[in-house]
PDB file of N, CA and C in Angstrom:
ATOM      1  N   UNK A   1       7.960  -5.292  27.626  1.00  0.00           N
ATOM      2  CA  UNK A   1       7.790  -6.379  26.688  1.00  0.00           C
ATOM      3  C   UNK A   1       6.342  -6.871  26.766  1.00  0.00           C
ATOM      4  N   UNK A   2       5.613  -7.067  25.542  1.00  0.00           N
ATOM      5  CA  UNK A   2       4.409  -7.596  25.376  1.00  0.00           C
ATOM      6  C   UNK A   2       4.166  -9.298  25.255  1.00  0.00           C
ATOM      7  N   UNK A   3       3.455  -9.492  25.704  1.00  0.00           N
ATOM      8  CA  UNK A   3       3.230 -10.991  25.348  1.00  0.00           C
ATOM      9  C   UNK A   3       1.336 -10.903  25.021  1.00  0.00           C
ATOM     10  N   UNK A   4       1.216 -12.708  24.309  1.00  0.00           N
ATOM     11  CA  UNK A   4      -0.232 -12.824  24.160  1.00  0.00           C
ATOM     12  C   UNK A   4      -0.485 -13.611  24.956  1.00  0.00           C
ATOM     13  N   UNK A   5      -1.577 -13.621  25.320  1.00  0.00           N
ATOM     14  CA  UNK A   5      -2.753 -14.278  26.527  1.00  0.00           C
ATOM     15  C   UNK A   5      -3.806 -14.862  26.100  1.00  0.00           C
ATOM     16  N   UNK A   6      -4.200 -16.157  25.797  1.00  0.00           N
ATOM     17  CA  UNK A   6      -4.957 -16.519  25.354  1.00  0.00           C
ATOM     18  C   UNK A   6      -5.870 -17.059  26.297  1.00  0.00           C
ATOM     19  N   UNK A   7      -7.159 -16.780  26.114  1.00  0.00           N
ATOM     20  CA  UNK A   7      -8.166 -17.395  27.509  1.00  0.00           C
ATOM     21  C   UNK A   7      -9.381 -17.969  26.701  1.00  0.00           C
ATOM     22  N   UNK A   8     -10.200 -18.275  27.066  1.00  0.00           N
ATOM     23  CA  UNK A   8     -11.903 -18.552  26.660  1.00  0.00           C
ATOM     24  C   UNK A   8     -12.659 -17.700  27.431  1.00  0.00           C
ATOM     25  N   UNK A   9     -13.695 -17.243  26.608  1.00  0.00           N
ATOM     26  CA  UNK A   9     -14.567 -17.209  27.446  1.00  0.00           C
ATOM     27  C   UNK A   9     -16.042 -16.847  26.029  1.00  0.00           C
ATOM     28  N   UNK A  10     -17.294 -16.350  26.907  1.00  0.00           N
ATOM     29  CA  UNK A  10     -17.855 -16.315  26.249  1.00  0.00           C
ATOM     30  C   UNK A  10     -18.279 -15.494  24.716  1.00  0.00           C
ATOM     31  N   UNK A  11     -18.339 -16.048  23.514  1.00  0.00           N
ATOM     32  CA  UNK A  11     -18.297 -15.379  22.674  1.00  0.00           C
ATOM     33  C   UNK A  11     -19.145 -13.908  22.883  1.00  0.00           C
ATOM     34  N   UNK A  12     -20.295 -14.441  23.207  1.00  0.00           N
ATOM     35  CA  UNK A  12     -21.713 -12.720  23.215  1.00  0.00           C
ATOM     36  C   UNK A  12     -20.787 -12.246  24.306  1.00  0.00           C
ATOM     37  N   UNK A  13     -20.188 -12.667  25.718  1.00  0.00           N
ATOM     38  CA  UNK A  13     -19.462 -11.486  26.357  1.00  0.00           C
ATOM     39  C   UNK A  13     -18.207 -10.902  25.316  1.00  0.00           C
ATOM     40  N   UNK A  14     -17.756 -11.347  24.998  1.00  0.00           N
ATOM     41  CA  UNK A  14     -16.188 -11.134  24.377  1.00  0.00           C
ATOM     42  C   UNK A  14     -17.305 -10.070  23.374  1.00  0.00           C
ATOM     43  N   UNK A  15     -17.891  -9.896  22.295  1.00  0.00           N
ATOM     44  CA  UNK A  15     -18.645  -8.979  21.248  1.00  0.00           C
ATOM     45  C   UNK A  15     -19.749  -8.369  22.377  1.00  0.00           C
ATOM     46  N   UNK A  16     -19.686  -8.271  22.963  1.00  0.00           N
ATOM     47  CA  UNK A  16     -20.485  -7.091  23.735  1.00  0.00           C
ATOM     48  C   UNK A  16     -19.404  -6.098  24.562  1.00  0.00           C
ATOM     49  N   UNK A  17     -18.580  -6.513  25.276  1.00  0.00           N
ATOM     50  CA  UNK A  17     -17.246  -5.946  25.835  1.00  0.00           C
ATOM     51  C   UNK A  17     -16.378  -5.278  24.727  1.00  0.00           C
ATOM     52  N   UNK A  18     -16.520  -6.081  23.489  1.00  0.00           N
ATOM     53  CA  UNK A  18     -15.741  -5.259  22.613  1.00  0.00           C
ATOM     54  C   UNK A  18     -16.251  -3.941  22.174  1.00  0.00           C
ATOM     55  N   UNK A  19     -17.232  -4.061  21.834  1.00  0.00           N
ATOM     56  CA  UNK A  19     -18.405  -3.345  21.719  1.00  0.00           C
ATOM     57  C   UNK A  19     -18.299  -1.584  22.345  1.00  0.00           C
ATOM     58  N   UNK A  20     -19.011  -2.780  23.666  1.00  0.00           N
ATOM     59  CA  UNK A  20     -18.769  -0.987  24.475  1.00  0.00           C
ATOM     60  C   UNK A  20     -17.074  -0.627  24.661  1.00  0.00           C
ATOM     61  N   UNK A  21     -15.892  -1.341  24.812  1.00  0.00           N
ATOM     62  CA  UNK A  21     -15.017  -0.839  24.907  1.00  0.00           C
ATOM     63  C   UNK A  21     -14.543  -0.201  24.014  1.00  0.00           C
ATOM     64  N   UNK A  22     -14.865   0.219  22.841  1.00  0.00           N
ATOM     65  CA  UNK A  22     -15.026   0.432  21.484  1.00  0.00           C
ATOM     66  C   UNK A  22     -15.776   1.613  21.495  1.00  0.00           C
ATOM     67  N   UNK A  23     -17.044   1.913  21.635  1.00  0.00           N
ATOM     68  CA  UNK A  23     -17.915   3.157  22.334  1.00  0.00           C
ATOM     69  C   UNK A  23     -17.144   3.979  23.267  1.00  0.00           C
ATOM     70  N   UNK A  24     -16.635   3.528  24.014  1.00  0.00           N
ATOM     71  CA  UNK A  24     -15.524   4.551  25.139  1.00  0.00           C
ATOM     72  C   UNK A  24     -14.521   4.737  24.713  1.00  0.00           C
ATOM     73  N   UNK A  25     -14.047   4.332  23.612  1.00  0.00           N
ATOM     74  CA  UNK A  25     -12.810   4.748  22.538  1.00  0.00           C
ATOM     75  C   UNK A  25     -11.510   3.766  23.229  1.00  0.00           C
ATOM     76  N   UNK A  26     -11.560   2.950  24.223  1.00  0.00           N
ATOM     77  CA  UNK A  26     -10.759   1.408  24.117  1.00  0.00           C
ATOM     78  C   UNK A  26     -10.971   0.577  23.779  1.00  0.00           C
ATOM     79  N   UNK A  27      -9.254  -0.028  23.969  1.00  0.00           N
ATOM     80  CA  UNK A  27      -9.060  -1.130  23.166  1.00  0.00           C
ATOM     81  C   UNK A  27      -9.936  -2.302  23.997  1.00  0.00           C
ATOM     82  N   UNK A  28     -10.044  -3.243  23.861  1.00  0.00           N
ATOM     83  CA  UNK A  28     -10.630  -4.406  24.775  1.00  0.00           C
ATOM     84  C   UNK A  28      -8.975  -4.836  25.868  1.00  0.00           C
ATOM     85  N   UNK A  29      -8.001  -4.890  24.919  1.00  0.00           N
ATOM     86  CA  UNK A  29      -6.716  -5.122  25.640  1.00  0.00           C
ATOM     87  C   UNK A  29      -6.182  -4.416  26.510  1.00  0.00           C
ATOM     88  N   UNK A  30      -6.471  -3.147  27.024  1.00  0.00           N
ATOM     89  CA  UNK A  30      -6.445  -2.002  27.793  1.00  0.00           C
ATOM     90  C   UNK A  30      -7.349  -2.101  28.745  1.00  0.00           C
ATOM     91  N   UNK A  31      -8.747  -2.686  28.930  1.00  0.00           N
ATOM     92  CA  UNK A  31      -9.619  -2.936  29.767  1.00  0.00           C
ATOM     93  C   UNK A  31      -8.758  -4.232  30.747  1.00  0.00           C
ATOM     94  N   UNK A  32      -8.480  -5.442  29.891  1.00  0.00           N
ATOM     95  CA  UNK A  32      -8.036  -6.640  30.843  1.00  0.00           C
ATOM     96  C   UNK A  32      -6.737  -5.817  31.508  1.00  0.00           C
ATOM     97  N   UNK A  33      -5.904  -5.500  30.768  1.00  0.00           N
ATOM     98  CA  UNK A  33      -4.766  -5.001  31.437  1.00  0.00           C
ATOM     99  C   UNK A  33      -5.102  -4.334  32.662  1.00  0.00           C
ATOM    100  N   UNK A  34      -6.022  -3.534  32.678  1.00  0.00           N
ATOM    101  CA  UNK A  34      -6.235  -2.207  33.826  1.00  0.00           C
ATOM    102  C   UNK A  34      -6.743  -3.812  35.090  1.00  0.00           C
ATOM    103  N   UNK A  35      -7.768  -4.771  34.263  1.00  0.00           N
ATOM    104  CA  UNK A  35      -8.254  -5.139  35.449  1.00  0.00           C
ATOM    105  C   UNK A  35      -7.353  -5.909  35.866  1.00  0.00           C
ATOM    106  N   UNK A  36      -6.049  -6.671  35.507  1.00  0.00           N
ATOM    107  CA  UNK A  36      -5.317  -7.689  35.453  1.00  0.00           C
ATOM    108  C   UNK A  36      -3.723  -6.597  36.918  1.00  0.00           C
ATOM    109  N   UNK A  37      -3.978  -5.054  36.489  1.00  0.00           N
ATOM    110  CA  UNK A  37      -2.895  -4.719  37.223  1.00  0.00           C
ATOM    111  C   UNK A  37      -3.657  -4.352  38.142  1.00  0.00           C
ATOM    112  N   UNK A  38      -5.067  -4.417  38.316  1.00  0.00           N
ATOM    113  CA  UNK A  38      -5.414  -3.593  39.845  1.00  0.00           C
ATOM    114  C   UNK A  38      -5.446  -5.458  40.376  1.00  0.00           C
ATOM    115  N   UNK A  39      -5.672  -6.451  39.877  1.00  0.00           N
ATOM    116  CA  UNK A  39      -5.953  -7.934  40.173  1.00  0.00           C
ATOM    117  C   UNK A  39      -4.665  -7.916  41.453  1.00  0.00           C
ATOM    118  N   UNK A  40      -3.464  -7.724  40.690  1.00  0.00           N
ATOM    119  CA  UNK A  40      -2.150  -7.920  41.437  1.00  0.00           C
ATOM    120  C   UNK A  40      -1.889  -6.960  42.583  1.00  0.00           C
ATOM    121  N   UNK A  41      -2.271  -5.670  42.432  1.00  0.00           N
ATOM    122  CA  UNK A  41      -1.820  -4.255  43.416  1.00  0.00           C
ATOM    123  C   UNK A  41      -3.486  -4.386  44.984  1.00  0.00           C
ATOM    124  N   UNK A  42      -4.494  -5.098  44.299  1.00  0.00           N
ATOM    125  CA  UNK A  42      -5.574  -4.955  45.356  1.00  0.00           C
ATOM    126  C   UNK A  42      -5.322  -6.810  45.939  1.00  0.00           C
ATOM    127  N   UNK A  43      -4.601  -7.801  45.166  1.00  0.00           N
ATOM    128  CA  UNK A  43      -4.598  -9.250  45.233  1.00  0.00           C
ATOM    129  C   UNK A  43      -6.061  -9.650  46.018  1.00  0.00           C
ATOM    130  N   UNK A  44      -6.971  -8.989  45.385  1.00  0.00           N
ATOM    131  CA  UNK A  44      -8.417  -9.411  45.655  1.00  0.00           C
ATOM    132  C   UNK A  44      -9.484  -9.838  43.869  1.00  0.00           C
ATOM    133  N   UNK A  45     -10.712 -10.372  44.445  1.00  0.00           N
ATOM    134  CA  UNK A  45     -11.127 -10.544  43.014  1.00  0.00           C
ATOM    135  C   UNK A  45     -12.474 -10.105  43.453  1.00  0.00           C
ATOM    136  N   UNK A  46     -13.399  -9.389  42.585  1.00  0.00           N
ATOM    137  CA  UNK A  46     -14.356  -8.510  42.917  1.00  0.00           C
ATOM    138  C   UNK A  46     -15.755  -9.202  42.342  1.00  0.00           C
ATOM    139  N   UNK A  47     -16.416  -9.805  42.904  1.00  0.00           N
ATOM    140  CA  UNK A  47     -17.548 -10.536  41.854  1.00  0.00           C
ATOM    141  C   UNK A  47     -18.785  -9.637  41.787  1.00  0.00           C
ATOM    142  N   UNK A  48     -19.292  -8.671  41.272  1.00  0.00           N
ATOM    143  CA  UNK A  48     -20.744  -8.411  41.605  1.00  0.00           C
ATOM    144  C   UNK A  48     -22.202  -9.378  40.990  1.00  0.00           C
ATOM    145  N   UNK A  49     -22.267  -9.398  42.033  1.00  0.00           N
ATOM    146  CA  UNK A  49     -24.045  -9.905  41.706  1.00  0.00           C
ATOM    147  C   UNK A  49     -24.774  -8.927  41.360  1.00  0.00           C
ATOM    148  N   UNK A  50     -25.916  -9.696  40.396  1.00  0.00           N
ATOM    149  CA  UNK A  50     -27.247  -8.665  39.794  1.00  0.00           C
ATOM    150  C   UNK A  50     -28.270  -8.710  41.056  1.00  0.00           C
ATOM    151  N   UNK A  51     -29.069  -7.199  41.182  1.00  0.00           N
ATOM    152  CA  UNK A  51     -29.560  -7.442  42.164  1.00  0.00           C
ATOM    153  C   UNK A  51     -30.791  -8.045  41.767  1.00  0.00           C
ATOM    154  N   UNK A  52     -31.662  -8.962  42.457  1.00  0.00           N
ATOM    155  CA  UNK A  52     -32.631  -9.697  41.971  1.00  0.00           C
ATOM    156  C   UNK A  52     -34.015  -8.497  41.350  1.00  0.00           C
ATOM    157  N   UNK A  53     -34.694  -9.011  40.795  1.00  0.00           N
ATOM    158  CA  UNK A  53     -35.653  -8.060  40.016  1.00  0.00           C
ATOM    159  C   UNK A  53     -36.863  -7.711  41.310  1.00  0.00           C
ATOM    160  N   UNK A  54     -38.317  -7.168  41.185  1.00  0.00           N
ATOM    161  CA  UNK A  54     -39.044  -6.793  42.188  1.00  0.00           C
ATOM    162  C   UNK A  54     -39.589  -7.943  42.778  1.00  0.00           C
ATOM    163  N   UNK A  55     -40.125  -8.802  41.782  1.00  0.00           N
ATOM    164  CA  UNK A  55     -40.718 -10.163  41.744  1.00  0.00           C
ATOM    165  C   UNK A  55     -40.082 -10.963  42.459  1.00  0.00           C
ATOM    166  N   UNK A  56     -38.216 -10.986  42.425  1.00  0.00           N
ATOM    167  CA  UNK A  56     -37.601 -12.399  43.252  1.00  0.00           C
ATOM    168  C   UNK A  56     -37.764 -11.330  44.670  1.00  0.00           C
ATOM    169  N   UNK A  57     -37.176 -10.434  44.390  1.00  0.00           N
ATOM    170  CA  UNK A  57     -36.993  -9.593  46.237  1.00  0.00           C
ATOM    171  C   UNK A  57     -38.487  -9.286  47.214  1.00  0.00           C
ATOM    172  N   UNK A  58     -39.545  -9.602  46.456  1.00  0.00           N
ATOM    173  CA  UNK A  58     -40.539  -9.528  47.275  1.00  0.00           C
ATOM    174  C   UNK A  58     -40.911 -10.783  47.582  1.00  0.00           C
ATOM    175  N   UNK A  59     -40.517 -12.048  46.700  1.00  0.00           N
ATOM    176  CA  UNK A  59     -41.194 -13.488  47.421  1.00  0.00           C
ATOM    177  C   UNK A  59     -39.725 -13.682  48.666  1.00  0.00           C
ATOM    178  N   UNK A  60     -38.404 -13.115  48.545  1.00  0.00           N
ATOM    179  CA  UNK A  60     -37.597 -12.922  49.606  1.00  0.00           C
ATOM    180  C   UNK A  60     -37.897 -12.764  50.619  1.00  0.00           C
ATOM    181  N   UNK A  61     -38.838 -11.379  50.988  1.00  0.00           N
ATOM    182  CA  UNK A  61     -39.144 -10.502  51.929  1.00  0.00           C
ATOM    183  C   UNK A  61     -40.354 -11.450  52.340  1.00  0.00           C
ATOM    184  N   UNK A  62     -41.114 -12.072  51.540  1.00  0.00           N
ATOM    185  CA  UNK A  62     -42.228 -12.630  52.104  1.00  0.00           C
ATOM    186  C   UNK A  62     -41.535 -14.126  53.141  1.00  0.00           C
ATOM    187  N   UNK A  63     -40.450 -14.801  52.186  1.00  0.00           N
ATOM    188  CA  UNK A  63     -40.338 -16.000  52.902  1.00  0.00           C
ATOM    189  C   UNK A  63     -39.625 -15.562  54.148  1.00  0.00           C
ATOM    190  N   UNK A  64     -38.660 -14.376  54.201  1.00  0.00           N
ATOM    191  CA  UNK A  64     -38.208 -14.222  55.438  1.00  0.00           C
ATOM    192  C   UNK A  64     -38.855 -13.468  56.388  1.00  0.00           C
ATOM    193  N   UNK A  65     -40.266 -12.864  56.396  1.00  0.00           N
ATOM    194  CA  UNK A  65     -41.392 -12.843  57.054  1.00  0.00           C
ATOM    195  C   UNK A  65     -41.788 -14.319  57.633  1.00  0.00           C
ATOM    196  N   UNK A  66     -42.035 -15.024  56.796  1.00  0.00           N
ATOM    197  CA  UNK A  66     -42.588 -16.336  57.131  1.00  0.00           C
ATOM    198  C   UNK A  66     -42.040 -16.879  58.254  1.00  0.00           C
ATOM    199  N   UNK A  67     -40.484 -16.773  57.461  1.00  0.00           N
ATOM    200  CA  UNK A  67     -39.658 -17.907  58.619  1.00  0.00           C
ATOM    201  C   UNK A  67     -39.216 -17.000  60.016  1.00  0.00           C
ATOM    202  N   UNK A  68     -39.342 -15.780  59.881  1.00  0.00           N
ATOM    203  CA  UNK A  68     -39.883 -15.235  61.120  1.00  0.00           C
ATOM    204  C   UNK A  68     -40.524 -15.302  62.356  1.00  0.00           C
ATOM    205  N   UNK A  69     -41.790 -15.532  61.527  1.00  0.00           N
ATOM    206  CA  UNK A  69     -43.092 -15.648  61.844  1.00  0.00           C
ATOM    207  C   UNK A  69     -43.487 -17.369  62.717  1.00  0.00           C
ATOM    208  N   UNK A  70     -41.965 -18.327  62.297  1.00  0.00           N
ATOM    209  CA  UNK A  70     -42.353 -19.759  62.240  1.00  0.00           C
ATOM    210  C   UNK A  70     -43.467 -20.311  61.364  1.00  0.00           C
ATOM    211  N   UNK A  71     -43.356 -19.875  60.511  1.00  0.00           N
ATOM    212  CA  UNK A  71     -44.248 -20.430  59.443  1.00  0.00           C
ATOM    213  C   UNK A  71     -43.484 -21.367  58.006  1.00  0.00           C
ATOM    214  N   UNK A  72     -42.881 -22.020  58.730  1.00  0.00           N
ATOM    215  CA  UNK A  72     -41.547 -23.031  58.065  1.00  0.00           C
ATOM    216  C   UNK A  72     -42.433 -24.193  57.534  1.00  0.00           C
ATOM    217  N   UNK A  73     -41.916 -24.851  56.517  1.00  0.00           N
ATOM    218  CA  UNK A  73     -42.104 -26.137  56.336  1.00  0.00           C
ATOM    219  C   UNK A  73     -41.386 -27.266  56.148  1.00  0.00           C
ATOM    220  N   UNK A  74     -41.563 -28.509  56.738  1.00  0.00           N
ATOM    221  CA  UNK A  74     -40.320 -29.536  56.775  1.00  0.00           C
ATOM    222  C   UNK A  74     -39.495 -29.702  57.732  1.00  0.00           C
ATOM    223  N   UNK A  75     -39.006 -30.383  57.967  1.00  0.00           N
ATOM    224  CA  UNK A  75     -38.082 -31.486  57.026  1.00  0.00           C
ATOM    225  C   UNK A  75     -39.061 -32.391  56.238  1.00  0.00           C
ATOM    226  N   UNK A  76     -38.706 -32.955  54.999  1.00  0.00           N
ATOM    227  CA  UNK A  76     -39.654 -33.888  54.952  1.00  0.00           C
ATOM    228  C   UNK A  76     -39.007 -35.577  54.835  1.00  0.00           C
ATOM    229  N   UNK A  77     -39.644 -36.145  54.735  1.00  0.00           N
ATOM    230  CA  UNK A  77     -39.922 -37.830  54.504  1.00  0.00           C
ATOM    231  C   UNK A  77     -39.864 -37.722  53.045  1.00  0.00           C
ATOM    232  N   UNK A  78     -40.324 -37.652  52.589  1.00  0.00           N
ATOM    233  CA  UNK A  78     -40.265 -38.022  51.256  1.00  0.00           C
ATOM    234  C   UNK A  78     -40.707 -36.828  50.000  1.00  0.00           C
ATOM    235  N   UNK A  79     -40.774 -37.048  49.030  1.00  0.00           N
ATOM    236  CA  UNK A  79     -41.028 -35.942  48.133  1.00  0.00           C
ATOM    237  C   UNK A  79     -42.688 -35.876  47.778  1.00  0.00           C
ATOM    238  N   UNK A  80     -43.129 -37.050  47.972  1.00  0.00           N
ATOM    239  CA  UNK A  80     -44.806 -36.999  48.365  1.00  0.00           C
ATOM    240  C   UNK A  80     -45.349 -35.843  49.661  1.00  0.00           C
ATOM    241  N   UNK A  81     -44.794 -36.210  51.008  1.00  0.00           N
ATOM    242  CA  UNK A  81     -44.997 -35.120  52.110  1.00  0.00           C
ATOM    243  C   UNK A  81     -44.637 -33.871  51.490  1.00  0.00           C
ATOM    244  N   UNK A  82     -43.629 -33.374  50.890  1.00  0.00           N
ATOM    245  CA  UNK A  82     -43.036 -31.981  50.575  1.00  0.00           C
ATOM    246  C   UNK A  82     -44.428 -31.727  49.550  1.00  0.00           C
ATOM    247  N   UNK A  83     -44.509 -32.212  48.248  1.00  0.00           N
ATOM    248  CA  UNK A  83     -45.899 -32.152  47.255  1.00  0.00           C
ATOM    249  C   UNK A  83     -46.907 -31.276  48.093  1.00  0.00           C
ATOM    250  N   UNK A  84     -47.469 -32.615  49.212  1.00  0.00           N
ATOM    251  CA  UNK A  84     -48.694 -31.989  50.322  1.00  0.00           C
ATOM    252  C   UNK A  84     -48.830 -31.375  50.543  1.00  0.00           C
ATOM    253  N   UNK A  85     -47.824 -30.826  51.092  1.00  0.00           N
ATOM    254  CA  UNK A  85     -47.200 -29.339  51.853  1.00  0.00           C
ATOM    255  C   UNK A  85     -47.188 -28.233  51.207  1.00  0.00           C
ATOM    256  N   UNK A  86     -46.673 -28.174  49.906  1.00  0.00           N
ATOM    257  CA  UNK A  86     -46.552 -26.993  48.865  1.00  0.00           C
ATOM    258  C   UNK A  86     -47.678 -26.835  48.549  1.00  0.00           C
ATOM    259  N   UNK A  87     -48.807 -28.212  47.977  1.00  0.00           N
ATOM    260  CA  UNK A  87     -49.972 -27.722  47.672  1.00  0.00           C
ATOM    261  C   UNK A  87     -51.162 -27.073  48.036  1.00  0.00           C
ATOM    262  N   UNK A  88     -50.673 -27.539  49.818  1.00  0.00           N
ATOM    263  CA  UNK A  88     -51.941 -27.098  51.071  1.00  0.00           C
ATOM    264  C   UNK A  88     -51.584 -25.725  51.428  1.00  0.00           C
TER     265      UNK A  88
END
């Protein structure tokens, strides 16, 4: 027996998902289903993160050099001291 499921979510995801599920010759309703029965049989939920671009993963690598290194700044007093600090 079928039933409907009504949810929200984002319109550009919902027309981009349709999209490619559409390109791979499925339905969009065949995609939730697949993810909705592995949801129940794995009773886990899978989030992936984007991995950050070159630009965020190298000021990463630099600050955790730093704080390595003890080259920390703060705690501060106020948001004037922090200013100082960032600017020096």
């Amino acid at each position: 027996m079928d039933t409907t499921m009504l949810i929200k979510t984002n319109k550009v995801l919902k027309t981009r998902a349709q999209k490619l599920a559409k390109e791979m010759g499925l339905p969009l309703g065949t995609l939730i289903n697949n993810y909705l029965r592995d949801f129940i049989i794995d009773k886990q939920v899978t989030f992936n993160a984007p991995m950050p671009n070159k630009k965020t993963q190298a000021a990463i690598l630099a600050s955790r050099r730093e704080l390595k290194a003890g080259k920390t700044a703060g705690p501060f007093n106020s948001v004037e001291g922090m200013m100082k600090s960032l600017n020096s």
